[in-house]
PDB file of N, CA and C in Angstrom:
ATOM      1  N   UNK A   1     151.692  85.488 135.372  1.00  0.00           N
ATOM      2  CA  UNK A   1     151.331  86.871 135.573  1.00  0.00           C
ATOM      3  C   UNK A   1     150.054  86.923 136.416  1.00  0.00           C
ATOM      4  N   UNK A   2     150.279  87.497 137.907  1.00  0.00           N
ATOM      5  CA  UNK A   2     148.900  87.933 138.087  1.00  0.00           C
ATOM      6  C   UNK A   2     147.774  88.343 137.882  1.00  0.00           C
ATOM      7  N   UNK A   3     146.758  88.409 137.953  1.00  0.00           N
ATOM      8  CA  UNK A   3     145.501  89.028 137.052  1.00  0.00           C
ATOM      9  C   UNK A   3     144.578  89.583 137.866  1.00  0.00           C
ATOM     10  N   UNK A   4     144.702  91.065 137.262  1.00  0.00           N
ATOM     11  CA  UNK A   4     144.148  92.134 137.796  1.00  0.00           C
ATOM     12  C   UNK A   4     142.539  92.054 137.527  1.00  0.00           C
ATOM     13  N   UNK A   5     141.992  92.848 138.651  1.00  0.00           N
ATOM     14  CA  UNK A   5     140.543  92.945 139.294  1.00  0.00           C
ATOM     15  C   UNK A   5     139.779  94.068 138.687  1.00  0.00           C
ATOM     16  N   UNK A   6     140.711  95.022 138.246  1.00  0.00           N
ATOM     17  CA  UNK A   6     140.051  96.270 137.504  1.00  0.00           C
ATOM     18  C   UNK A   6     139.470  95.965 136.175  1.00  0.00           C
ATOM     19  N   UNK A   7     138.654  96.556 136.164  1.00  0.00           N
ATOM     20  CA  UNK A   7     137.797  96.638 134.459  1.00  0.00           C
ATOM     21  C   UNK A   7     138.562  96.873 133.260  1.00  0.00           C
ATOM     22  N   UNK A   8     138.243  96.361 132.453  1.00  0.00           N
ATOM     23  CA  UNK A   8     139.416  96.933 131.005  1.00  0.00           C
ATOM     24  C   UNK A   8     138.465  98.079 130.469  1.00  0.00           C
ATOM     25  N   UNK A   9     139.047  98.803 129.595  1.00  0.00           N
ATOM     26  CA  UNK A   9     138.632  99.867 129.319  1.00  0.00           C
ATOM     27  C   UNK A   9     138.539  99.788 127.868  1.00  0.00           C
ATOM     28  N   UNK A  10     137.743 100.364 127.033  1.00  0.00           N
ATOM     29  CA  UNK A  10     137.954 100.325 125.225  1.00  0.00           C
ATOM     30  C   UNK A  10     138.910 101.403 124.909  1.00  0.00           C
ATOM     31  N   UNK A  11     139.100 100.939 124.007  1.00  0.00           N
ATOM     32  CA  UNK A  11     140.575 102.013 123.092  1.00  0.00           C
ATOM     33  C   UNK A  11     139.433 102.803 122.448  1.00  0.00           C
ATOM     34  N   UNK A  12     139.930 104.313 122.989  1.00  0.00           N
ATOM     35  CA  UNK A  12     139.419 105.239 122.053  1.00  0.00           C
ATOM     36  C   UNK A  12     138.423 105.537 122.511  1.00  0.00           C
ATOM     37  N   UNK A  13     137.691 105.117 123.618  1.00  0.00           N
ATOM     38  CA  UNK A  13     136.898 106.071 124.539  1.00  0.00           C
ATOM     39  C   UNK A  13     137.301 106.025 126.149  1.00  0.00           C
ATOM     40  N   UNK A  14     138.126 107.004 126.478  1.00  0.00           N
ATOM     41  CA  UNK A  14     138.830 107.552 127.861  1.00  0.00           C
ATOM     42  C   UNK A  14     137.616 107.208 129.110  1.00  0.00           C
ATOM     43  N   UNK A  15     137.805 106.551 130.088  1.00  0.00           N
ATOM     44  CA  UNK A  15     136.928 106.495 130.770  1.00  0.00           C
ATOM     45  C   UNK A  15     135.376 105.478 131.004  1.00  0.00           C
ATOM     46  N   UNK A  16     135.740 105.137 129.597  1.00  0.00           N
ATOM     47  CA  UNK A  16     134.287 103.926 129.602  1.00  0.00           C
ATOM     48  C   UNK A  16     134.351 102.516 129.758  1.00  0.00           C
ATOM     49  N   UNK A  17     133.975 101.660 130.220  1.00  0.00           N
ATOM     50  CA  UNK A  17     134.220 100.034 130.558  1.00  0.00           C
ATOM     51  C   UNK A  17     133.544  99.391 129.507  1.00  0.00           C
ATOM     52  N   UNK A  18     133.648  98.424 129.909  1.00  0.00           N
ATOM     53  CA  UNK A  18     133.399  97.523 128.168  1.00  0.00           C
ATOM     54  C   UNK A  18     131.996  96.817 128.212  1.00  0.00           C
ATOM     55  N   UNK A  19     131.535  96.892 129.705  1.00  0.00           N
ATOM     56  CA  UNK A  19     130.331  96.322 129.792  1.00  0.00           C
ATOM     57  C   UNK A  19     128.967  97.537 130.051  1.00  0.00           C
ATOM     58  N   UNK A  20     130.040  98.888 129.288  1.00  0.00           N
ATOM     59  CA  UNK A  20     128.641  99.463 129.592  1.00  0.00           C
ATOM     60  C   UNK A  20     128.108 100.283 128.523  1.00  0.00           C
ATOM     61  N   UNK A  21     126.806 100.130 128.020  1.00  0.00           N
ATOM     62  CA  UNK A  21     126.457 101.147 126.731  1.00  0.00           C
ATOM     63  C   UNK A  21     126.211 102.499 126.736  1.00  0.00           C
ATOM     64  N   UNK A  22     126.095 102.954 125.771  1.00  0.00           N
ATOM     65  CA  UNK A  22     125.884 104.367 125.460  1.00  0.00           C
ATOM     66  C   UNK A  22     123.995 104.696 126.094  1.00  0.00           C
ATOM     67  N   UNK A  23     123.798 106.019 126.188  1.00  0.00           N
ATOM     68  CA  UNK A  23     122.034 106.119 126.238  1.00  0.00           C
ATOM     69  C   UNK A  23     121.600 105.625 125.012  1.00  0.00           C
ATOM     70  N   UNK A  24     121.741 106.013 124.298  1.00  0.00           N
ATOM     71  CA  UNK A  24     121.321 106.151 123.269  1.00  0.00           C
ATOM     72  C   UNK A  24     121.052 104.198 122.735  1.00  0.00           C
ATOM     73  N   UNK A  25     121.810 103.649 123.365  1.00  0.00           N
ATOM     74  CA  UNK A  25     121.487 102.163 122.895  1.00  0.00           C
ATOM     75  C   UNK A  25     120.223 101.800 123.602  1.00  0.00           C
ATOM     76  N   UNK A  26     119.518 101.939 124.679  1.00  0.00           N
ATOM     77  CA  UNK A  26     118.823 101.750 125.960  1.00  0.00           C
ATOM     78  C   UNK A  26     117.442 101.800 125.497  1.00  0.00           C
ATOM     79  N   UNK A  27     116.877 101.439 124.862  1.00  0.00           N
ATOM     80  CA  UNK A  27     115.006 101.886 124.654  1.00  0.00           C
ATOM     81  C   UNK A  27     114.357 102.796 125.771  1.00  0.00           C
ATOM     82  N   UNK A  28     113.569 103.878 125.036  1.00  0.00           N
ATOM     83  CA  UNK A  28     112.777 104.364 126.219  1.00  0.00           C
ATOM     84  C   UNK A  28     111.980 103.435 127.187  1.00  0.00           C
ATOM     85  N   UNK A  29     111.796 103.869 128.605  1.00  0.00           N
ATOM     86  CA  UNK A  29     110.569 103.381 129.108  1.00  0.00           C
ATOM     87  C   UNK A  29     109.028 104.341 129.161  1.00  0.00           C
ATOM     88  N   UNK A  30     108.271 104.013 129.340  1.00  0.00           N
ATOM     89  CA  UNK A  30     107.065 104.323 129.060  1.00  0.00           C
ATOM     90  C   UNK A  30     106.691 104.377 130.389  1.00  0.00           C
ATOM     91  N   UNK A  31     106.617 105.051 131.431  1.00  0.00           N
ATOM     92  CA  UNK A  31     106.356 105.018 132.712  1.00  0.00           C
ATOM     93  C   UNK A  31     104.491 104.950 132.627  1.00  0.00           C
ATOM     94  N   UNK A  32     104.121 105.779 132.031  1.00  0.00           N
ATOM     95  CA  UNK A  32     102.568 106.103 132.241  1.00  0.00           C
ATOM     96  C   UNK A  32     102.159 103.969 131.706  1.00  0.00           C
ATOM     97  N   UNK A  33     103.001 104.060 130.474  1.00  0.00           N
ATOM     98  CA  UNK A  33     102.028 102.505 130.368  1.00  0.00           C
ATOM     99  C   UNK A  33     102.281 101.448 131.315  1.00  0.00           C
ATOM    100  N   UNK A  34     103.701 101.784 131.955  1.00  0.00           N
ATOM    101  CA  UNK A  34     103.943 100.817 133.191  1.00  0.00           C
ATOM    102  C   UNK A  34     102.931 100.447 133.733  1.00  0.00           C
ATOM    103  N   UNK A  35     102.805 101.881 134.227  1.00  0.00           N
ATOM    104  CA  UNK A  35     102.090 102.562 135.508  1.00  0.00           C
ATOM    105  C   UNK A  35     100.135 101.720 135.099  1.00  0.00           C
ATOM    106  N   UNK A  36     100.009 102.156 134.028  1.00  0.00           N
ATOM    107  CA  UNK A  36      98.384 101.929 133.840  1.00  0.00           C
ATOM    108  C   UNK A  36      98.569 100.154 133.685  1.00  0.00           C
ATOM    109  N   UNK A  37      99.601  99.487 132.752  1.00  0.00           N
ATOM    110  CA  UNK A  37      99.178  98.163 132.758  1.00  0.00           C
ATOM    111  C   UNK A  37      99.385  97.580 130.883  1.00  0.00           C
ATOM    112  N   UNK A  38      99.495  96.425 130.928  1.00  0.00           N
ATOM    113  CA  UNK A  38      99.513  96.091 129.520  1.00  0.00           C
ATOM    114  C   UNK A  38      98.068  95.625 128.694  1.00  0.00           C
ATOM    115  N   UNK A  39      97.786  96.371 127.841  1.00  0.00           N
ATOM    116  CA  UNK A  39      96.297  95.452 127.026  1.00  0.00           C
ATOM    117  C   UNK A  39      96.806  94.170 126.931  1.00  0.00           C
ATOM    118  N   UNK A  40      95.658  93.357 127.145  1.00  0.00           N
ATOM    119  CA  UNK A  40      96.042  91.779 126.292  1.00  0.00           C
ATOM    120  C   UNK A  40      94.613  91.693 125.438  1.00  0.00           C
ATOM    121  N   UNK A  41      94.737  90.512 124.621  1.00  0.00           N
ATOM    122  CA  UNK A  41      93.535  90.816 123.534  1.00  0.00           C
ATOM    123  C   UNK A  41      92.912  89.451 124.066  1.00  0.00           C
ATOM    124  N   UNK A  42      91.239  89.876 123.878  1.00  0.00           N
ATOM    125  CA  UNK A  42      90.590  87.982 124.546  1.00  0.00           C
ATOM    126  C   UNK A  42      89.817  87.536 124.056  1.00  0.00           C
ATOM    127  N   UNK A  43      89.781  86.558 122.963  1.00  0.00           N
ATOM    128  CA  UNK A  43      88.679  85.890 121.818  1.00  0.00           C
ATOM    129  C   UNK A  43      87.923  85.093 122.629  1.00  0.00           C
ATOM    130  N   UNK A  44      86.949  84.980 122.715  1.00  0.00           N
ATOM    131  CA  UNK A  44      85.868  84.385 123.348  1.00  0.00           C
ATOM    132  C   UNK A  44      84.465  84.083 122.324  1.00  0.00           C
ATOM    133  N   UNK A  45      83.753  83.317 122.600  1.00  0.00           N
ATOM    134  CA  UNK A  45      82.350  82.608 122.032  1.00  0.00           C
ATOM    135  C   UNK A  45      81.777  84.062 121.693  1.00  0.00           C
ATOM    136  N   UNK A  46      81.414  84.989 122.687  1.00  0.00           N
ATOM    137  CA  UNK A  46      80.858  86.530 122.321  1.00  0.00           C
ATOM    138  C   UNK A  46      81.494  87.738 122.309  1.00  0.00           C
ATOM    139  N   UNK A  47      82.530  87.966 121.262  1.00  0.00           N
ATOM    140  CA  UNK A  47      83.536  88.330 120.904  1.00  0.00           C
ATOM    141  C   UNK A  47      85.267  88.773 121.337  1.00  0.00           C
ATOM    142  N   UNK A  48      85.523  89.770 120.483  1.00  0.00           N
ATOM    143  CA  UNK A  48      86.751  89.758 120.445  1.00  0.00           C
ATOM    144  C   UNK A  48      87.272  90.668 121.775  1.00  0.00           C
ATOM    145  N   UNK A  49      87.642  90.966 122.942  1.00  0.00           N
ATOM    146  CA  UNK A  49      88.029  91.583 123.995  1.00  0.00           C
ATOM    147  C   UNK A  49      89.504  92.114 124.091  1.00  0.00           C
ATOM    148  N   UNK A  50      89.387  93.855 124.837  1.00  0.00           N
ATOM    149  CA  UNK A  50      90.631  93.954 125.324  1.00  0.00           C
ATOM    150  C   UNK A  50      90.338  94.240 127.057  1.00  0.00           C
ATOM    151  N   UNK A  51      91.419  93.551 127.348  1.00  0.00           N
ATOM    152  CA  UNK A  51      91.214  93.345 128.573  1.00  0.00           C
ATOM    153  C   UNK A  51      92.415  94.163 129.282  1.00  0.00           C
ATOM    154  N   UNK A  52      92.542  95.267 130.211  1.00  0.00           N
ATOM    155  CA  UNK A  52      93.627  95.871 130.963  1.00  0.00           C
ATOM    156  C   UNK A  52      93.249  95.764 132.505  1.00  0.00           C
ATOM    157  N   UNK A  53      94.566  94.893 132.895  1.00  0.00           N
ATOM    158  CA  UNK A  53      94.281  95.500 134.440  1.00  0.00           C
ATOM    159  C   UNK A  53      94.007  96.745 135.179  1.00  0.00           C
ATOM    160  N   UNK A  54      93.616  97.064 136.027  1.00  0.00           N
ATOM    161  CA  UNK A  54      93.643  98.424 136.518  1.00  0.00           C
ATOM    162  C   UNK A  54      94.328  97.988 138.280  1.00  0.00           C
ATOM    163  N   UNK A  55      95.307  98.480 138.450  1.00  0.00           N
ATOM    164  CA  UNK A  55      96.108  98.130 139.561  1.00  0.00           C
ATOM    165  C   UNK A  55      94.989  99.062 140.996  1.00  0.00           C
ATOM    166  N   UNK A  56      95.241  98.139 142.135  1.00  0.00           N
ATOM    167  CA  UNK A  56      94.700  99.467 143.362  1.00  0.00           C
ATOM    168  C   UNK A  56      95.043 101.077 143.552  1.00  0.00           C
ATOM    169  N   UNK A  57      96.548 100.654 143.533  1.00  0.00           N
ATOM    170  CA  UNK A  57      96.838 102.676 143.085  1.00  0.00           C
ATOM    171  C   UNK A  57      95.656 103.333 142.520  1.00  0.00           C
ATOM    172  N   UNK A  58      95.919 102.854 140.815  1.00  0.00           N
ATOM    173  CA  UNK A  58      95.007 103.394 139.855  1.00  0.00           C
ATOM    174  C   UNK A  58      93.858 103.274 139.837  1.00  0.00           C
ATOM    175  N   UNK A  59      92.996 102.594 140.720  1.00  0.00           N
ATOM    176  CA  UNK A  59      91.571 102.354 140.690  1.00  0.00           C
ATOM    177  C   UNK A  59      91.060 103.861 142.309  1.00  0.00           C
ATOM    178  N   UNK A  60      90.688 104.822 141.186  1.00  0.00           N
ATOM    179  CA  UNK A  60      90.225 106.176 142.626  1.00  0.00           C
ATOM    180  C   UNK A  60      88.363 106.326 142.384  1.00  0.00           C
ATOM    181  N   UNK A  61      87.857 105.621 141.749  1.00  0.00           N
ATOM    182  CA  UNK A  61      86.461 105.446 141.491  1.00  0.00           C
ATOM    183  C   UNK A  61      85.945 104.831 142.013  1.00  0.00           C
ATOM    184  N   UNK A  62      84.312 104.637 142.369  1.00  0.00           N
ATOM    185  CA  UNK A  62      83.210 103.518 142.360  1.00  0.00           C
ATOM    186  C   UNK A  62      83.146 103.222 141.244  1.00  0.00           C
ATOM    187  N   UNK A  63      82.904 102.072 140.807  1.00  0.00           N
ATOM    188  CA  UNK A  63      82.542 101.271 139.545  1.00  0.00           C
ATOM    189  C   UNK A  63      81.153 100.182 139.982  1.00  0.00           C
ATOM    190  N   UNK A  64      80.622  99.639 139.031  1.00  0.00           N
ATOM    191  CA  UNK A  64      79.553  98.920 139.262  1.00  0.00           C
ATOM    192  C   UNK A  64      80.507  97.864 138.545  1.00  0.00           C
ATOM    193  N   UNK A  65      80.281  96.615 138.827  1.00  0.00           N
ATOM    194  CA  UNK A  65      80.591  95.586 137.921  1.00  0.00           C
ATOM    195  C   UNK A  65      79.590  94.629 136.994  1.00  0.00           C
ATOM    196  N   UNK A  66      79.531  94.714 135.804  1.00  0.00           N
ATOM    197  CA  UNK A  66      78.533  94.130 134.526  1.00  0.00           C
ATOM    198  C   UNK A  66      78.274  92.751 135.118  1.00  0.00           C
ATOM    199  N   UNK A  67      79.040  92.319 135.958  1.00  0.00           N
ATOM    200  CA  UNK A  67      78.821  90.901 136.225  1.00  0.00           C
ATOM    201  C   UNK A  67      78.032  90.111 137.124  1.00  0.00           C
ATOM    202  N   UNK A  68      77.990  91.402 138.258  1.00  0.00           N
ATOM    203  CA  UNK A  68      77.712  90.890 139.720  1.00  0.00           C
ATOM    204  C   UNK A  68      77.044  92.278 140.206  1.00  0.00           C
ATOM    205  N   UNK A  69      76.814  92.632 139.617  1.00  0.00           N
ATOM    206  CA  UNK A  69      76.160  94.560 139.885  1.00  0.00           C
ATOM    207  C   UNK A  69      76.584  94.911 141.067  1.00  0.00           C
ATOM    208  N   UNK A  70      77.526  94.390 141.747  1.00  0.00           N
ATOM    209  CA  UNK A  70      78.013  95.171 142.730  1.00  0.00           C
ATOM    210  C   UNK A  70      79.339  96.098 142.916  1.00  0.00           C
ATOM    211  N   UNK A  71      79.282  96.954 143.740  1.00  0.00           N
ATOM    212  CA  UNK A  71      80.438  98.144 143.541  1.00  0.00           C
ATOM    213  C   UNK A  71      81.532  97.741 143.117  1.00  0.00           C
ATOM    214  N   UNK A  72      82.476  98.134 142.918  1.00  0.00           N
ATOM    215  CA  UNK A  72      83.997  98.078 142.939  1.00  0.00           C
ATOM    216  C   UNK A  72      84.586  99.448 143.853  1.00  0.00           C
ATOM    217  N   UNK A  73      84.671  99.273 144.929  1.00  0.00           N
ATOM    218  CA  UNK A  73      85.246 100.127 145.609  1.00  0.00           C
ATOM    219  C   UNK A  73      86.335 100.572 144.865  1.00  0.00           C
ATOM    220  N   UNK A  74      87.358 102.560 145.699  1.00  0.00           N
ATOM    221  CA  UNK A  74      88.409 102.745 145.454  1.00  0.00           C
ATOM    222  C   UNK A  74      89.298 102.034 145.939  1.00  0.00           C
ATOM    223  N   UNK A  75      90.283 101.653 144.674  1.00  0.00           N
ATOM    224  CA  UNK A  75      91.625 101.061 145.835  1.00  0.00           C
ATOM    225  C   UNK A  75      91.573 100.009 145.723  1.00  0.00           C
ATOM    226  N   UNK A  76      90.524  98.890 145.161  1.00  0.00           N
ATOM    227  CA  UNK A  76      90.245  97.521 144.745  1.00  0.00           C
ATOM    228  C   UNK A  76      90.861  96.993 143.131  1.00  0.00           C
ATOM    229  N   UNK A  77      91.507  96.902 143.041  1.00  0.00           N
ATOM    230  CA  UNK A  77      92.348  95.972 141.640  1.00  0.00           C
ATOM    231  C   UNK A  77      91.184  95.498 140.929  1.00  0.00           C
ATOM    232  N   UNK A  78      91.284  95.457 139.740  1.00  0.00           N
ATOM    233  CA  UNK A  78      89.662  95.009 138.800  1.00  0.00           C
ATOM    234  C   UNK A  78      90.462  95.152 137.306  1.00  0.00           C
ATOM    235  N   UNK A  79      89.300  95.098 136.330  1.00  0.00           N
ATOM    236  CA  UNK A  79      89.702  94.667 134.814  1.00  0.00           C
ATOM    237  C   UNK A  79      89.301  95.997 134.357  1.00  0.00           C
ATOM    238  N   UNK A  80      89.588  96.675 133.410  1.00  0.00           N
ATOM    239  CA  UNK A  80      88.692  97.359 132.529  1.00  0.00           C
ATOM    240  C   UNK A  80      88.418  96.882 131.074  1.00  0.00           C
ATOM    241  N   UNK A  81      87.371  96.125 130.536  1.00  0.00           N
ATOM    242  CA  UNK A  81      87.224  95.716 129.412  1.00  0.00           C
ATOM    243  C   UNK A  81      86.427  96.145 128.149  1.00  0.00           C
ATOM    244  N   UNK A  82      86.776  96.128 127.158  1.00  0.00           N
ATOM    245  CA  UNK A  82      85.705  96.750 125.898  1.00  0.00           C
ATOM    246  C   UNK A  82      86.077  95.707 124.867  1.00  0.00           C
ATOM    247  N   UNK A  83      84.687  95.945 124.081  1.00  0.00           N
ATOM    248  CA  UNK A  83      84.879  95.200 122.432  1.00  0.00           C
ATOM    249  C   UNK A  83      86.225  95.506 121.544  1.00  0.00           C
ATOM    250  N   UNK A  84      86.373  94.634 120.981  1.00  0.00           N
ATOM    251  CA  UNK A  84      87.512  95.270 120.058  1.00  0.00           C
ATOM    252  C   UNK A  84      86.811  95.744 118.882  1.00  0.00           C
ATOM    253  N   UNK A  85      85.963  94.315 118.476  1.00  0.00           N
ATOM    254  CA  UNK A  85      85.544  94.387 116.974  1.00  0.00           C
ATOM    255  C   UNK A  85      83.782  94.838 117.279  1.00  0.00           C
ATOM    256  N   UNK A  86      83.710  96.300 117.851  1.00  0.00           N
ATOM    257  CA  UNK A  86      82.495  96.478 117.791  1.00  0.00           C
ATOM    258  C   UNK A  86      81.521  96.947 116.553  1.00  0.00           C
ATOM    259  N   UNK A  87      80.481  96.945 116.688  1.00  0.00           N
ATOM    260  CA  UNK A  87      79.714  97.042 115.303  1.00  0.00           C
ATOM    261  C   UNK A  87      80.113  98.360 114.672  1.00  0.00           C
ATOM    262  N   UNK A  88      80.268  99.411 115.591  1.00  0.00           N
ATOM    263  CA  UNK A  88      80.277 100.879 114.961  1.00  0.00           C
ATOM    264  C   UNK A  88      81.974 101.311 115.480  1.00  0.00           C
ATOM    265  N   UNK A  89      82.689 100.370 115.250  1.00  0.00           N
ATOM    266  CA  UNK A  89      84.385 100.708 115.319  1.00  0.00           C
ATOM    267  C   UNK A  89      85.218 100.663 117.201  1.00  0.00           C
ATOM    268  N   UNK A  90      86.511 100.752 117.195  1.00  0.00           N
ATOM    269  CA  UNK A  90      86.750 100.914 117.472  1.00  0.00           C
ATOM    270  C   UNK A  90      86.622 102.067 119.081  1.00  0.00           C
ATOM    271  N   UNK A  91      86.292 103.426 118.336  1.00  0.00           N
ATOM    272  CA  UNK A  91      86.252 104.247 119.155  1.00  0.00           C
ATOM    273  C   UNK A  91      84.480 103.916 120.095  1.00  0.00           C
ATOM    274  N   UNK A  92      83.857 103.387 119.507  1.00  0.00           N
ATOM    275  CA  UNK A  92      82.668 103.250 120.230  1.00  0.00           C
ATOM    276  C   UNK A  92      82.884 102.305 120.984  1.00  0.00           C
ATOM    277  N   UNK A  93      83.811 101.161 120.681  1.00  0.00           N
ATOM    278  CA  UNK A  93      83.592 100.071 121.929  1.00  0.00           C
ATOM    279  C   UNK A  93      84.329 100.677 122.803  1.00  0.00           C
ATOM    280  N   UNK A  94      85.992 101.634 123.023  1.00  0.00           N
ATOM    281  CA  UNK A  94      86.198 101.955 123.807  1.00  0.00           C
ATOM    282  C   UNK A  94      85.527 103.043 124.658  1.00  0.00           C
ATOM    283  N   UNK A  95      84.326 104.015 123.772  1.00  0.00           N
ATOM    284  CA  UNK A  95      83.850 104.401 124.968  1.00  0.00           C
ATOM    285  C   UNK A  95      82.584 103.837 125.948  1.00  0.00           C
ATOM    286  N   UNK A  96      82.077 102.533 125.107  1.00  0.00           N
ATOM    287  CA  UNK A  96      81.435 101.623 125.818  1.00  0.00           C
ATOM    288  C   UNK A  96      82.131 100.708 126.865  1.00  0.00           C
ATOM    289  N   UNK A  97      83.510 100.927 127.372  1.00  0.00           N
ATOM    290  CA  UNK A  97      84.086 100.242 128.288  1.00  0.00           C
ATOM    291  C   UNK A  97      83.405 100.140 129.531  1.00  0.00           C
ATOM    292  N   UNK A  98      83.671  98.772 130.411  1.00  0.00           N
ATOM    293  CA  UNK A  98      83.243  98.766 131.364  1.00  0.00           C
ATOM    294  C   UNK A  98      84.152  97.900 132.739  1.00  0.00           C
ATOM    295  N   UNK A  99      84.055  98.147 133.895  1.00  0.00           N
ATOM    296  CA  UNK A  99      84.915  97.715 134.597  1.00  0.00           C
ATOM    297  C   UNK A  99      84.358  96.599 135.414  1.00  0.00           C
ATOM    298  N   UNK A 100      84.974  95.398 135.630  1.00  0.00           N
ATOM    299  CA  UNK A 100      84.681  94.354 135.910  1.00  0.00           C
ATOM    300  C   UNK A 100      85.607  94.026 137.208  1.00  0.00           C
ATOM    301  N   UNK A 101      84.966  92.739 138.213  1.00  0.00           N
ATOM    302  CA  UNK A 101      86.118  92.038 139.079  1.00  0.00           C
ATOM    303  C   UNK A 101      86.441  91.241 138.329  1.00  0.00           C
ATOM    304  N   UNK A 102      87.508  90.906 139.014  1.00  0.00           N
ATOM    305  CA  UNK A 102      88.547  89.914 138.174  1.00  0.00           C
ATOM    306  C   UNK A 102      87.890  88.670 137.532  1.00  0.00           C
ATOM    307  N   UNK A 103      87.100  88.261 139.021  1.00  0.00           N
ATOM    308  CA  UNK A 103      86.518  87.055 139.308  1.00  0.00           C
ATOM    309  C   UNK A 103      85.720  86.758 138.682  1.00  0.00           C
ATOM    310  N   UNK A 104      85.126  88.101 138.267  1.00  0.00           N
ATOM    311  CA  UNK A 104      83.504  87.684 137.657  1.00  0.00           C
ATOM    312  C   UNK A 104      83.947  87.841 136.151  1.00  0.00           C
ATOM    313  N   UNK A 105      85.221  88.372 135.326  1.00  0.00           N
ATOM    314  CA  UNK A 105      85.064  88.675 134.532  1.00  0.00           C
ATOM    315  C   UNK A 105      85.922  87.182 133.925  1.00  0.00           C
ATOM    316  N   UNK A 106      86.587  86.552 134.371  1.00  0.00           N
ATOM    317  CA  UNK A 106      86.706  84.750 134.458  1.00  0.00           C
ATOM    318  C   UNK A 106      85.874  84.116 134.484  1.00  0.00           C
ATOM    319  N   UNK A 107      84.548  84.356 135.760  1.00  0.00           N
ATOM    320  CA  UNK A 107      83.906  83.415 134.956  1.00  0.00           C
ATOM    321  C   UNK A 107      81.986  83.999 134.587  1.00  0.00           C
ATOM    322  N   UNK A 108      82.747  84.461 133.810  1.00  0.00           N
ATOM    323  CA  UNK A 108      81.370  84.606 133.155  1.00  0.00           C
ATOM    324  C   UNK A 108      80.664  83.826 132.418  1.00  0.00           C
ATOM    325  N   UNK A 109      79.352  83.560 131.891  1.00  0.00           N
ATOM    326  CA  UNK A 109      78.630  82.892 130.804  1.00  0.00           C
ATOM    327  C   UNK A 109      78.792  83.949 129.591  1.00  0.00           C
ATOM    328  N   UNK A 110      78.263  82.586 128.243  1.00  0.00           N
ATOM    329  CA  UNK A 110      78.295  83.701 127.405  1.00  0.00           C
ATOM    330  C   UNK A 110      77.116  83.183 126.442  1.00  0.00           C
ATOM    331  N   UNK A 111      76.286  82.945 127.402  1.00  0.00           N
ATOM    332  CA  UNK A 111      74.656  82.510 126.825  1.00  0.00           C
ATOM    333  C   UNK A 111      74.086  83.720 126.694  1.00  0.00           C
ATOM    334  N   UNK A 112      74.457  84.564 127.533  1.00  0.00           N
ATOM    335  CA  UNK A 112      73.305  85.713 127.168  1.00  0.00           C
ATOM    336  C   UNK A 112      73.959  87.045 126.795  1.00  0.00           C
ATOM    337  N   UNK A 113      74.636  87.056 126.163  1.00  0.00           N
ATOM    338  CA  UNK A 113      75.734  87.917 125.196  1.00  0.00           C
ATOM    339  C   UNK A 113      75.047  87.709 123.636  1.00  0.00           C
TER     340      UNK A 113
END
């Protein structure tokens, strides 16, 4: 018997192929967290860090960098980093965040931390 090229179909739903799911199986995507970047967490000698990229798109500011006191132009790719485990919680280290180059925020010391 020859063997056909067309898709098989499931019994009992008219029209649907067998390799394809419902929406509803599919997880949302999260465009905005795409878009901004994933936290990663960074234990170090002077503490606990979250570290997020900030892509060129998303970077429309001057920034100073903690590392190298020099600008971070708009449009330049960089880190944004804060404490995790700061003394007065959470919400204070994130609004103590600060934006770093990549470079400097690799290699930093942590003698004077």
């Amino acid at each position: 018997m020859p063997r056909s090229n067309q898709p098989r179909r499931r019994r009992g739903t008219p029209g649907a192929s067998a390799g394809k799911r419902g929406a509803q199986d599919r997880p949302e995507i999260e465009l905005d967290r795409a878009r901004i970047g994933i936290d990663r967490r960074e234990v170090a000698p002077d503490g606990v860090w979250t570290v997020r990229t900030m892509t060129a798109l998303r970077a429309g500011k001057d920034y100073t960098c903690p590392g190298c006191h020099r600008p971070i132009p708009p449009g330049q790719a960089h880190l944004v980093v804060w404490e995790e485990d700061h003394l007065f919680g959470e919400a204070a280290g994130i609004a103590e965040r600060r934006h770093w180059h990549t470079r400097c925020w690799t290699g930093r010391t942590y003698r004077y931390r």
